[in-house]
N, C-alpha and C. Protein backbone atom coordinates (compact mmCIF):
# COMPACT_ATOMS: atom_id res chain seq x y z
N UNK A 1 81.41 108.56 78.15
CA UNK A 1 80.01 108.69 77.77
C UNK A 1 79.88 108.28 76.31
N UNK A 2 78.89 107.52 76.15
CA UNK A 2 78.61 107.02 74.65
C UNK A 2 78.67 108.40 73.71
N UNK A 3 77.80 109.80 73.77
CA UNK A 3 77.62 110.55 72.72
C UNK A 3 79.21 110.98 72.78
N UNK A 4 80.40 111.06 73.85
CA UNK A 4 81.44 111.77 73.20
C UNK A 4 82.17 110.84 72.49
N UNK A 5 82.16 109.33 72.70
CA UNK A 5 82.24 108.41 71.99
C UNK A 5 82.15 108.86 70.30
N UNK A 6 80.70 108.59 70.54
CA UNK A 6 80.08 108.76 69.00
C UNK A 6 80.84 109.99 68.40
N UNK A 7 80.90 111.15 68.79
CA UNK A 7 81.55 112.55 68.17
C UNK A 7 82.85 111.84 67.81
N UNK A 8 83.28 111.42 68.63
CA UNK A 8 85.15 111.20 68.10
C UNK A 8 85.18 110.96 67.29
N UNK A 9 84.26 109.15 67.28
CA UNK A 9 84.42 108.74 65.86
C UNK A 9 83.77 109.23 64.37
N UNK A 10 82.72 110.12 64.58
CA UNK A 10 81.99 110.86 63.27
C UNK A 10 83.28 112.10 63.36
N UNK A 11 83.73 112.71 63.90
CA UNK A 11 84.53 113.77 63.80
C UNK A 11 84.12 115.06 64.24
N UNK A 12 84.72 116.16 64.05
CA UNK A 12 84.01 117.46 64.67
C UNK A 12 83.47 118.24 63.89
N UNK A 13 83.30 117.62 62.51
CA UNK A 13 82.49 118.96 61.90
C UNK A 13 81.38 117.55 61.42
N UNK A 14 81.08 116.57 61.22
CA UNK A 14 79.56 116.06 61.03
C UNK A 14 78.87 116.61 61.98
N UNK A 15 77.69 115.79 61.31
CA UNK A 15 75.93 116.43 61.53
C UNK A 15 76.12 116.23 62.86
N UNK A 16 76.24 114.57 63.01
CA UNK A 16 75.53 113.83 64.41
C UNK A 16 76.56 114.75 65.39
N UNK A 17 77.91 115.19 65.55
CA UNK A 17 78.88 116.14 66.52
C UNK A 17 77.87 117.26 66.18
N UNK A 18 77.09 118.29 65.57
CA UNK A 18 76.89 119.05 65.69
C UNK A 18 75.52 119.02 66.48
N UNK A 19 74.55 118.21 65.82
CA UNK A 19 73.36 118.13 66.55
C UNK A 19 73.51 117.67 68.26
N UNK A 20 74.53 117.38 68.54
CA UNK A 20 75.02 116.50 70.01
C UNK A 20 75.61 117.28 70.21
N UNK A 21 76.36 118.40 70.00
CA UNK A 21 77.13 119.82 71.11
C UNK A 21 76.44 120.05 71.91
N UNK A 22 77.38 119.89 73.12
CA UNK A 22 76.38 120.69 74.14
C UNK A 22 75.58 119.58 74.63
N UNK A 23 75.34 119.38 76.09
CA UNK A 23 75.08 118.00 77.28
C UNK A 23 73.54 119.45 77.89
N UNK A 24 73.20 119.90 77.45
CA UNK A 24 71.66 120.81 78.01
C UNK A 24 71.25 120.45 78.80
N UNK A 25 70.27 119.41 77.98
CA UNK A 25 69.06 118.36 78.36
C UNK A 25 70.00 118.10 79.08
N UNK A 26 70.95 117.01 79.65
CA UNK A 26 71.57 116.20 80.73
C UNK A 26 71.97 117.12 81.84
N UNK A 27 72.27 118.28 81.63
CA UNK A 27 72.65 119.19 82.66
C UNK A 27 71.09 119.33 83.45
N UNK A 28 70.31 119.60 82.25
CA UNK A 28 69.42 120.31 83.35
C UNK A 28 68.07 119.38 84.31
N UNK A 29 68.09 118.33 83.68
CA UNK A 29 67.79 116.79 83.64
C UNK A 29 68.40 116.56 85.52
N UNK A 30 69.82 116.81 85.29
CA UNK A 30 70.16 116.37 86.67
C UNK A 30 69.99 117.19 87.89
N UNK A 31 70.09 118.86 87.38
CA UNK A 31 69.51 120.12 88.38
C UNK A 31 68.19 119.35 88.91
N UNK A 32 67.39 119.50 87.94
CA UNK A 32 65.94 118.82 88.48
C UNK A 32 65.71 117.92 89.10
N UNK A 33 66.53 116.58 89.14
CA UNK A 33 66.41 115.89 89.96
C UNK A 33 67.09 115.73 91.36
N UNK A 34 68.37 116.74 91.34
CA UNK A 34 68.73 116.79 92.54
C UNK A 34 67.31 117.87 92.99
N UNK A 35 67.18 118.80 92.72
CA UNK A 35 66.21 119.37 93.72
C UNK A 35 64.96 118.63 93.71
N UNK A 36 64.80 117.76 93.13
CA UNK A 36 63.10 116.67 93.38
C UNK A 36 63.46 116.30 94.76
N UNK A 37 64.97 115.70 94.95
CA UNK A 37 65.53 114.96 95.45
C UNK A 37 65.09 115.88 97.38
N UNK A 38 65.66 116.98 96.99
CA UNK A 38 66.27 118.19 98.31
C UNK A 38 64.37 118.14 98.40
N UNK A 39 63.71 118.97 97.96
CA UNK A 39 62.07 118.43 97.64
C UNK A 39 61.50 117.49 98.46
N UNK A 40 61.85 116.32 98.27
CA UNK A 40 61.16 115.44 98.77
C UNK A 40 61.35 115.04 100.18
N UNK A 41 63.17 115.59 100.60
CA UNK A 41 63.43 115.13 101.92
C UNK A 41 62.68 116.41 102.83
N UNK A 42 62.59 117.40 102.31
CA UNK A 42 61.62 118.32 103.11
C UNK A 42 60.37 118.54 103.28
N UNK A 43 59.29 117.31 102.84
CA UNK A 43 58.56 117.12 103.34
C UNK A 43 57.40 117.29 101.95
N UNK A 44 57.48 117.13 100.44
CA UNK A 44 57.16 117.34 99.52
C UNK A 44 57.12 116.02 98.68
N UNK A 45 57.08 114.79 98.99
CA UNK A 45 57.52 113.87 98.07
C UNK A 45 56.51 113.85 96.59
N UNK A 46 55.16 114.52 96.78
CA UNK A 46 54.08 114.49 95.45
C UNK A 46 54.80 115.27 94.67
N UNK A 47 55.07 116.58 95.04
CA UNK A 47 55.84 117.23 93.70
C UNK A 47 57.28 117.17 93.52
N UNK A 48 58.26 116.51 94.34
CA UNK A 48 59.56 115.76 93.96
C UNK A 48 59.10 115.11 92.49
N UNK A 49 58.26 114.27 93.07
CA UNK A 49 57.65 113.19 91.84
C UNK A 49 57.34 113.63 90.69
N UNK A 50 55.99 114.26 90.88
CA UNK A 50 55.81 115.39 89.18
C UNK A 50 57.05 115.96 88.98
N UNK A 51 58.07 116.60 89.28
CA UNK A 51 59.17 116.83 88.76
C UNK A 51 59.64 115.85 87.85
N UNK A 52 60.12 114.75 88.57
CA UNK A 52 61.05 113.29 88.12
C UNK A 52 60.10 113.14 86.50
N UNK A 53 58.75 112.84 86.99
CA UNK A 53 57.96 112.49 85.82
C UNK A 53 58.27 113.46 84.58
N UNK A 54 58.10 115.07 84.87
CA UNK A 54 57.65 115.70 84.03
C UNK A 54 59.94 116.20 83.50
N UNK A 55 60.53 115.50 83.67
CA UNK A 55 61.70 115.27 83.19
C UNK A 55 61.94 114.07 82.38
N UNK A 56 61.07 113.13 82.61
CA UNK A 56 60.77 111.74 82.37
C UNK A 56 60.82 112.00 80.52
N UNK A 57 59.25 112.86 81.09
CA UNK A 57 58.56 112.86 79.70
C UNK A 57 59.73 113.91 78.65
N UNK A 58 60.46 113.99 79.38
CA UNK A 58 61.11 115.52 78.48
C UNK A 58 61.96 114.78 77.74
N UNK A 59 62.07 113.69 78.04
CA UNK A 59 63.50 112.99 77.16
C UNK A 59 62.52 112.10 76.10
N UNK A 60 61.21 111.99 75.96
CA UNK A 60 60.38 111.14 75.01
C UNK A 60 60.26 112.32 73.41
N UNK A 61 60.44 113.47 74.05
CA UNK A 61 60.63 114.38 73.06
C UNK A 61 62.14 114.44 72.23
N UNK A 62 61.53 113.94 70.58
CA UNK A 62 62.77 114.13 70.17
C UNK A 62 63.97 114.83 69.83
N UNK A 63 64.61 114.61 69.32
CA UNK A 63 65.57 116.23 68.99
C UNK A 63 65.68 115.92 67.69
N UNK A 64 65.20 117.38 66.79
CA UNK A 64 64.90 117.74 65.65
C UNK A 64 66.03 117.80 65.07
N UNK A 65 67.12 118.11 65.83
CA UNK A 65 68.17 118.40 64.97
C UNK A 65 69.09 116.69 64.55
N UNK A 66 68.65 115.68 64.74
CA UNK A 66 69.25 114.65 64.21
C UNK A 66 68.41 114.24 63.54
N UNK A 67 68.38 113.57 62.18
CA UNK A 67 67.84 112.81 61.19
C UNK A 67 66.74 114.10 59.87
N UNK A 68 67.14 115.60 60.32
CA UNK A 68 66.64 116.18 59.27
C UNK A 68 67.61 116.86 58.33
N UNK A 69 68.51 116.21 57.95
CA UNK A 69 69.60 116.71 57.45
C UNK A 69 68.76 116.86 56.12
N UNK A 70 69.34 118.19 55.35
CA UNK A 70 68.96 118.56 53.84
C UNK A 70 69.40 117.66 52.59
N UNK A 71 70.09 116.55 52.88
CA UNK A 71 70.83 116.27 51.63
C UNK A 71 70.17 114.96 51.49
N UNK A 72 70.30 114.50 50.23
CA UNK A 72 70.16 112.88 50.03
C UNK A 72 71.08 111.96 49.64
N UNK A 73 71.10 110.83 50.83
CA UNK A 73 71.86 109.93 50.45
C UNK A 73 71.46 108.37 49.78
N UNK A 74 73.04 108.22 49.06
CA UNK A 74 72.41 106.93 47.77
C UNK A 74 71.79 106.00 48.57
């Protein structure tokens, strides 16, 4: 996976490894879509869908914890 990628090479105590601990969002990202999935084969495909979507939109939201670091660089 690209982000454990990225950690290796920043190391384990930078920002970008800290703000990226932890796969959440991707865990729960995929719960949801397997059950859109289980959802839709039982006879539900409109709200399978608003699911998919309203996971869609969840990843357009950024994560605060990368790029507000306290310090300034040269």
């Amino acid at each position: 996976m690209l982000v454990n990628g990225l950690c290796s090479l920043h190391g384990a105590n930078s920002n970008f490894t800290k703000a990226y601990k932890g796969h959440t969002k991707s865990y729960i990202t995929m719960a949801v879509n397997a059950a859109a999935a289980v959802i839709s084969l039982i006879g539900f495909p409109k709200i399978a869908f608003l699911l998919m979507v309203l996971t869609a939109i969840g990843w357009f939201i950024p994560n605060h914890r990368v790029g507000n670091n306290n310090h300034t660089t040269p």
